[in-house]
Protein backbone atom coordinates (compact mmCIF):
# COMPACT_ATOMS: atom_id res chain seq x y z
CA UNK A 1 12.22 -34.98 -253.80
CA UNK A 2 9.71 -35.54 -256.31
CA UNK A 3 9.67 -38.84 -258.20
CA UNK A 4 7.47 -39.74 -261.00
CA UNK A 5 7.74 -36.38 -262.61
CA UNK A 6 6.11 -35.97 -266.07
CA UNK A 7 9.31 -34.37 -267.15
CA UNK A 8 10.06 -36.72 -270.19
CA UNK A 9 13.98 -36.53 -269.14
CA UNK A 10 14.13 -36.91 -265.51
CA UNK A 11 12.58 -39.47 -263.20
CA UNK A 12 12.95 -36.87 -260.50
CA UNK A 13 13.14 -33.18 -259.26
CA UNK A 14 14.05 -31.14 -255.91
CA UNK A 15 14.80 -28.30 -254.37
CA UNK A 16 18.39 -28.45 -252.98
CA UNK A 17 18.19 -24.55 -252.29
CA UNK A 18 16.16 -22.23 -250.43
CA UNK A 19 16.21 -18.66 -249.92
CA UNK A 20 17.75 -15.91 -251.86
CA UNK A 21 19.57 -12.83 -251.58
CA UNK A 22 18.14 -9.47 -252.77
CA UNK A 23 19.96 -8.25 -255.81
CA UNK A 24 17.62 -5.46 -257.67
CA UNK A 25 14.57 -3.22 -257.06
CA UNK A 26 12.24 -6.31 -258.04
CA UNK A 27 12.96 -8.57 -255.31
CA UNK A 28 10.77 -5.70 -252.91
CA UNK A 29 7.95 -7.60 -253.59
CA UNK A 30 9.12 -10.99 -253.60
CA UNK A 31 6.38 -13.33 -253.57
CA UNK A 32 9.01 -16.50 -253.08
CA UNK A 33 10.01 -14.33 -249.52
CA UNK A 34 5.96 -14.17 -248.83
CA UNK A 35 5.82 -17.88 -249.40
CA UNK A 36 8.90 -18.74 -247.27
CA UNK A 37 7.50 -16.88 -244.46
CA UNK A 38 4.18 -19.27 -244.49
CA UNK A 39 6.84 -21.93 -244.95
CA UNK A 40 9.07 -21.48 -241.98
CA UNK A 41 5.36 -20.65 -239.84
CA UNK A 42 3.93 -23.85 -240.42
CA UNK A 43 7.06 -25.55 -239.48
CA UNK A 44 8.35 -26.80 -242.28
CA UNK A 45 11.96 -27.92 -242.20
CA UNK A 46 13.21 -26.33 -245.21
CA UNK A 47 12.15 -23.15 -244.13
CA UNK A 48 13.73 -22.81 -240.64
CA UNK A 49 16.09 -20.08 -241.60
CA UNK A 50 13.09 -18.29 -243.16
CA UNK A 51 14.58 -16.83 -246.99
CA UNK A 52 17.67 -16.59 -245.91
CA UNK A 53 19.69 -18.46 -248.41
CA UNK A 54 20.14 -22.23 -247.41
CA UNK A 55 21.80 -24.79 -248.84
CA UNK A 56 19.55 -27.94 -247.72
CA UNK A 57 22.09 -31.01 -247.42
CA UNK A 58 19.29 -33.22 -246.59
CA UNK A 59 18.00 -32.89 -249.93
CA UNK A 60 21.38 -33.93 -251.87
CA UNK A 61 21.01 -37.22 -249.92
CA UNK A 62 17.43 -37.78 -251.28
CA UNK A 63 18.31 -37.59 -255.01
């Protein structure tokens, strides 16, 4: 989780989700789905299932 964010009405952001599901033509050249796949290569946690939609618990408890 972010903190300091210069967002005059929060103090704080995150991403509680990752991932998505395919829903239209568009999403064929997802560049969130590129991204994710650097993601999960380098190892980071978040991205372990890849895109596959995830709900990251570990993040509720940060915020």
């Amino acid at each position: 989780m972010a903190s300091n964010s210069p967002i005059e009405w929060t103090e704080g952001t995150g991403n509680h989700v990752t991932g998505c599901d395919k829903v239209s033509p568009g999403c064929a050249h997802c560049y969130a789905e590129r991204m994710a796949k650097r993601l999960q290569a380098m190892g980071q946690r978040n991205y372990a299932n890849g895109f596959e939609l995830t709900l990251q618990e570990q993040m509720l408890e940060a915020g």
